[in-house]
N, C-alpha and C. Protein backbone atom coordinates (compact mmCIF):
# COMPACT_ATOMS: atom_id res chain seq x y z
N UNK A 1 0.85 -1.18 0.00
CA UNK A 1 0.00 0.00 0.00
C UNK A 1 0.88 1.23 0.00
N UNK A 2 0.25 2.44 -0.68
CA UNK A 2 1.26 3.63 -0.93
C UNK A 2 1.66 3.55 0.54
N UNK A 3 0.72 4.04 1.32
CA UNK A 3 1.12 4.36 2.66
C UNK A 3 2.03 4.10 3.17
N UNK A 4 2.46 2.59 2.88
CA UNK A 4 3.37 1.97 4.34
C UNK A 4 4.39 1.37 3.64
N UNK A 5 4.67 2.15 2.18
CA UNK A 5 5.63 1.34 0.88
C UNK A 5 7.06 2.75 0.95
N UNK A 6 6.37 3.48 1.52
CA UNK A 6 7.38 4.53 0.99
C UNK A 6 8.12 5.07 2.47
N UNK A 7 8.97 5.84 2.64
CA UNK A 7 9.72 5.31 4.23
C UNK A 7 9.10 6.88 4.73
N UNK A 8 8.45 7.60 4.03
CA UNK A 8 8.22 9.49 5.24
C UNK A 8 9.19 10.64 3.74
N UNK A 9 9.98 10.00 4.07
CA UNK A 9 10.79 10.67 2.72
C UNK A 9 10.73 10.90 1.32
N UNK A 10 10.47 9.93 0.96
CA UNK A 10 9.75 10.04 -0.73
C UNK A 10 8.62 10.06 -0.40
N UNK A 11 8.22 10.41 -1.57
CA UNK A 11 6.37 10.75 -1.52
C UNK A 11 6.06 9.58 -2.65
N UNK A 12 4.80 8.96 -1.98
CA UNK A 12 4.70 7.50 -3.28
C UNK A 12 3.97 8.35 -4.41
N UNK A 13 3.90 7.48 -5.36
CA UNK A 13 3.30 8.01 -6.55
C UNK A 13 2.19 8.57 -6.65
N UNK A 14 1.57 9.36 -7.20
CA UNK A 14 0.62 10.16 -7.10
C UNK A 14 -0.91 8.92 -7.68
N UNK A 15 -0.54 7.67 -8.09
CA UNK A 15 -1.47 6.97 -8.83
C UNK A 15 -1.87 5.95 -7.54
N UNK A 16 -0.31 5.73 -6.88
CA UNK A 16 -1.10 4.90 -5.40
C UNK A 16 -1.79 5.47 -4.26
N UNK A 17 -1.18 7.14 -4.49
CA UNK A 17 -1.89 7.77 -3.32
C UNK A 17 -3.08 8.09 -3.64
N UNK A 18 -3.95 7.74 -5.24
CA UNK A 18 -5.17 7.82 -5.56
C UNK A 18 -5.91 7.05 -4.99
N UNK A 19 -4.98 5.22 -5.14
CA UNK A 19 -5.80 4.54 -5.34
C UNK A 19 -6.28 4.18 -3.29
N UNK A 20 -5.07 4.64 -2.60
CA UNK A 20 -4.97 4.29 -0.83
C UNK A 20 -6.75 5.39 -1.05
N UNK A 21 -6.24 6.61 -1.48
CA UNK A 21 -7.90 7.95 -1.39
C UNK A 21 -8.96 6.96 -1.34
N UNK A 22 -9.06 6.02 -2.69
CA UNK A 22 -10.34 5.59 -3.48
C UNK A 22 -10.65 4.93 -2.01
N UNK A 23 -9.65 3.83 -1.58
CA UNK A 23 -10.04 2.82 -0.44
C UNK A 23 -10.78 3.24 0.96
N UNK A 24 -10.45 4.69 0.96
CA UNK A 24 -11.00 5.36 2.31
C UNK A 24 -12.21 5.93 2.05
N UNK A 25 -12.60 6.46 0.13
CA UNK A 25 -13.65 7.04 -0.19
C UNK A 25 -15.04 6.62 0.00
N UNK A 26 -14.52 4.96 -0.15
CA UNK A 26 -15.67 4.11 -0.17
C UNK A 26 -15.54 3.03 1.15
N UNK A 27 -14.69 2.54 1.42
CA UNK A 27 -14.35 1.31 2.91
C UNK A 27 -14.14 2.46 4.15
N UNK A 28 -14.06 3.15 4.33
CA UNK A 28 -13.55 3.96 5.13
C UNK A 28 -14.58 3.66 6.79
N UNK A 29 -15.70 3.30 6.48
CA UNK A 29 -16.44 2.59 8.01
C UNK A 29 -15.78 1.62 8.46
N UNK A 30 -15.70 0.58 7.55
CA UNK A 30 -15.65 -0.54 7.69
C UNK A 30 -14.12 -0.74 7.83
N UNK A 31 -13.00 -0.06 7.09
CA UNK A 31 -11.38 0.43 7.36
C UNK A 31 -11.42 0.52 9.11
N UNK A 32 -12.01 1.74 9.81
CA UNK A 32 -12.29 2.10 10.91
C UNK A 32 -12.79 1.13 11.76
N UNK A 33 -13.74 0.54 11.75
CA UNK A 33 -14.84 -0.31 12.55
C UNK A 33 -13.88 -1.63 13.03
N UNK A 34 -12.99 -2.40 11.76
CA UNK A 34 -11.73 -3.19 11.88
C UNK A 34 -10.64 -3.19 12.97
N UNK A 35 -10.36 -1.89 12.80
CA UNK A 35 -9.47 -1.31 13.01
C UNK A 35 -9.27 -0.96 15.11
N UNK A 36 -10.63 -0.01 14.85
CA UNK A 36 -11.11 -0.46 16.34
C UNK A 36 -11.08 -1.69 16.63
N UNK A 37 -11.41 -2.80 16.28
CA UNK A 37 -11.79 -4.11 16.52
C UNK A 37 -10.47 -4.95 16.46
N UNK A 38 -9.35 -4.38 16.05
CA UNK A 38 -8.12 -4.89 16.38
C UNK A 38 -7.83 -6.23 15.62
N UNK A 39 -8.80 -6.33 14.11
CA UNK A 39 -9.01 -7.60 13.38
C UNK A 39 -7.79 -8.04 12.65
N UNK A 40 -7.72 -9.32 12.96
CA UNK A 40 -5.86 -9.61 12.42
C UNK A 40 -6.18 -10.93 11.80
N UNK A 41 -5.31 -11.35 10.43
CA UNK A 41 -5.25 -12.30 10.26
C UNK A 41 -3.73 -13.37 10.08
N UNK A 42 -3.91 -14.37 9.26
CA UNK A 42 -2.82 -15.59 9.50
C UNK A 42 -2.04 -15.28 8.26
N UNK A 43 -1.18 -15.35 8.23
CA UNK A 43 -0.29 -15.58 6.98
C UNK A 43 -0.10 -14.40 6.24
N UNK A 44 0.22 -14.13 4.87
CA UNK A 44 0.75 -12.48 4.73
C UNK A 44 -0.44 -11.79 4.27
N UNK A 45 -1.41 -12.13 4.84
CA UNK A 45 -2.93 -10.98 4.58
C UNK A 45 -2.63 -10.37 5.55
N UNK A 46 -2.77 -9.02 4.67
CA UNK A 46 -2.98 -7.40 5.96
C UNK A 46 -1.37 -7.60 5.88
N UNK A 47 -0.17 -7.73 5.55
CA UNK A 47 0.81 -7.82 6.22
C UNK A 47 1.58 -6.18 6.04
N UNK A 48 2.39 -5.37 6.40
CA UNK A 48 2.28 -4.19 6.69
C UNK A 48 3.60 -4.47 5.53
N UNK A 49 3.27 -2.75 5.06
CA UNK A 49 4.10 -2.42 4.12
C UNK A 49 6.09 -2.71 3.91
N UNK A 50 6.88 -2.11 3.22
CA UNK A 50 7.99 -2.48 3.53
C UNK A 50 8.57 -1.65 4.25
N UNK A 51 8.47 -0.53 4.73
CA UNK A 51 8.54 0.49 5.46
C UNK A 51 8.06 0.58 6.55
N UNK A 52 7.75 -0.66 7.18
CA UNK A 52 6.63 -0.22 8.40
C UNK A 52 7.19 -1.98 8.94
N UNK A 53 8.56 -2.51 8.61
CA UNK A 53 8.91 -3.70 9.14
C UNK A 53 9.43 -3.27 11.10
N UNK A 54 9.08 -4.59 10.80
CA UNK A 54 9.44 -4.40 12.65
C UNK A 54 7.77 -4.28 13.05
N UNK A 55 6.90 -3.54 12.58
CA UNK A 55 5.60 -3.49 13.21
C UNK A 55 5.04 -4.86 13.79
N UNK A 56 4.97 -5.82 13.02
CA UNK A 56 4.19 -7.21 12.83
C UNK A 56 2.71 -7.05 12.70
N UNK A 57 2.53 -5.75 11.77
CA UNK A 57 1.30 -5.93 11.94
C UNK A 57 0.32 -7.18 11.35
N UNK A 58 -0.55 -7.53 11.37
CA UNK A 58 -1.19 -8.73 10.47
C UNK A 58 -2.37 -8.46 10.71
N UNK A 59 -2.78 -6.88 10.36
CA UNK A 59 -4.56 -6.82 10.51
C UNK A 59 -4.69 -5.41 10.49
N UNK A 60 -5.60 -5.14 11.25
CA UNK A 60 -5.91 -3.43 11.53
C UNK A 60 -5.64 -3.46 13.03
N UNK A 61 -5.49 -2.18 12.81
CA UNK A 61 -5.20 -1.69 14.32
C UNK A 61 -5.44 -0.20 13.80
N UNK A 62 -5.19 0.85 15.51
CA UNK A 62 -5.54 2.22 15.43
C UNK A 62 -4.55 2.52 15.15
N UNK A 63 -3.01 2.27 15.57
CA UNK A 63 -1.90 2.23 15.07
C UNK A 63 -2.01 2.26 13.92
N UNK A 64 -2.19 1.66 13.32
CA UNK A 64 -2.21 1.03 11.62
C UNK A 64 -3.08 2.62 11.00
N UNK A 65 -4.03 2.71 11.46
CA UNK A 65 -4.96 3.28 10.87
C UNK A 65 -4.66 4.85 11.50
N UNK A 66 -4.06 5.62 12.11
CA UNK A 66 -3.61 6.43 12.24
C UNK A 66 -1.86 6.87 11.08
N UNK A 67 -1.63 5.86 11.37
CA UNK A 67 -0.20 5.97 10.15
C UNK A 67 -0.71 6.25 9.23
N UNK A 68 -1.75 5.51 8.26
CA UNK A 68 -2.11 5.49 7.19
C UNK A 68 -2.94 6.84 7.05
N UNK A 69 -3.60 7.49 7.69
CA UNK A 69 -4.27 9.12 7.72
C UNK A 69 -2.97 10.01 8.08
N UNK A 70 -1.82 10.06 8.67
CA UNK A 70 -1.00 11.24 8.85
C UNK A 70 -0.24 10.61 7.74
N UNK A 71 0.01 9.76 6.94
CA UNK A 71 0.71 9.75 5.57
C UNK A 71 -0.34 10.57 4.39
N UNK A 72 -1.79 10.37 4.41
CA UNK A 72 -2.24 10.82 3.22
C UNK A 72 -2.22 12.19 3.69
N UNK A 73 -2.16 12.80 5.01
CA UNK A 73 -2.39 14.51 5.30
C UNK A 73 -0.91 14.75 4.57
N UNK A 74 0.06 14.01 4.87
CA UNK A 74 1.38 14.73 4.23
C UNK A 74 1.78 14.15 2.79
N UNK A 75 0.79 14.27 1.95
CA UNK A 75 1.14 13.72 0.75
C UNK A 75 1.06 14.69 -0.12
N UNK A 76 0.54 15.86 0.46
CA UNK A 76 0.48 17.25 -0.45
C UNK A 76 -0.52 17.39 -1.62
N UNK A 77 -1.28 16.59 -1.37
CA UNK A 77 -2.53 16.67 -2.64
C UNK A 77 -3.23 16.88 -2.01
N UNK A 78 -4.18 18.15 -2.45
CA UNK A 78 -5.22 18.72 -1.42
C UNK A 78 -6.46 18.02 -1.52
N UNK A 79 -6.34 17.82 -2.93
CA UNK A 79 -8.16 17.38 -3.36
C UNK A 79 -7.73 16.02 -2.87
N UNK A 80 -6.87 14.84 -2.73
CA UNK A 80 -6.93 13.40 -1.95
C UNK A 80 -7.38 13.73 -0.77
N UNK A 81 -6.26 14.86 0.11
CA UNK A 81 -6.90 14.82 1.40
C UNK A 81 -8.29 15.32 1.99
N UNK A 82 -8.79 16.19 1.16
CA UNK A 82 -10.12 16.82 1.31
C UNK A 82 -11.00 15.48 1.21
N UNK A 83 -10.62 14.99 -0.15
CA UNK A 83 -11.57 13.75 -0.24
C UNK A 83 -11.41 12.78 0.99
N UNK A 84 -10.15 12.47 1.37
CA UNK A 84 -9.83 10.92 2.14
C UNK A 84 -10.44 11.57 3.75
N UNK A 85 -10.57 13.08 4.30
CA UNK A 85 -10.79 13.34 5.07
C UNK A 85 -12.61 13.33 5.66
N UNK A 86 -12.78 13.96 4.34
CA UNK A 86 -14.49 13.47 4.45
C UNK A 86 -14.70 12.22 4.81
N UNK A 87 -14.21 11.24 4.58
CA UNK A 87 -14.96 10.04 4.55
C UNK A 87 -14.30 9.30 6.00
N UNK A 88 -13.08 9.85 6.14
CA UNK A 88 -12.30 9.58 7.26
C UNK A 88 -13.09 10.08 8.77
N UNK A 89 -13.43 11.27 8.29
CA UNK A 89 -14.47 12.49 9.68
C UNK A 89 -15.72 11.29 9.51
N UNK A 90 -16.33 10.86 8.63
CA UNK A 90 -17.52 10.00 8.65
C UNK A 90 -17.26 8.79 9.36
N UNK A 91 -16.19 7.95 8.82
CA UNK A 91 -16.31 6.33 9.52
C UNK A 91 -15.93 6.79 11.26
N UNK A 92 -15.50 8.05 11.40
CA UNK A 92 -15.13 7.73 12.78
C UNK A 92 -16.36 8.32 13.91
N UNK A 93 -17.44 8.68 13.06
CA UNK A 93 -18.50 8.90 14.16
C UNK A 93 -19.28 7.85 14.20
C-alpha cells in the first residue's frame, strides 16, 4: 500500500496515493470499525508495508490506521486529502 511502501521521505506516486484515497472514499467505516476491533489475520494478509517492518502488523489496528491518515495529510494533494478526510471524519462517528 502507498502508505506503508514509501519510508516518510519520498512521496509514493501520485497513482497509489489515488488509489490508498479511493479505499478510504468508499471502505472507510468498515477500514475504521476493523481497526477499532483490532481484526488480524494468519499468513501475509494485511501484512504491513515495507517500510513499516518491525511493526508485525497482520490486521488493523488504530496504530495502523492512524499511520495510514498522517501519511495521506502529508502527501500534499489537497483534493486526496479533502476527499480521504471526508470520509475519514464520517467512519469515525
Amino acid at each position: 500500500m502507498a502508505l506503508e511502501d514509501d519510508d516518510g521521505q519520498q512521496k509514493a506516486d501520485k497513482t497509489s496515493l489515488e488509489a490508498a484515497a479511493a479505499w478510504f472514499a468508499y471502505a472507510a467505516p468498515t477500514l475504521w470499525n476493523l481497526s477499532s476491533e483490532g481484526k488480524e489475520f494468519q499468513g501475509k494478509i494485511a501484512k504491513q508495508g515495507q517500510a513499516m517492518q518491525g511493526k508485525e502488523w497482520r490486521g488493523f489496528t488504530k496504530e495502523r490506521w492512524d499511520h495510514w491518515e498522517q501519511r495521506l495529510k502529508a502527501s500534499g494533494n489537497e483534493g486526496l486529502v479533502a476527499k480521504a478526510n471526508h470520509a475519514i471524519g464520517e467512519a469515525k462517528q
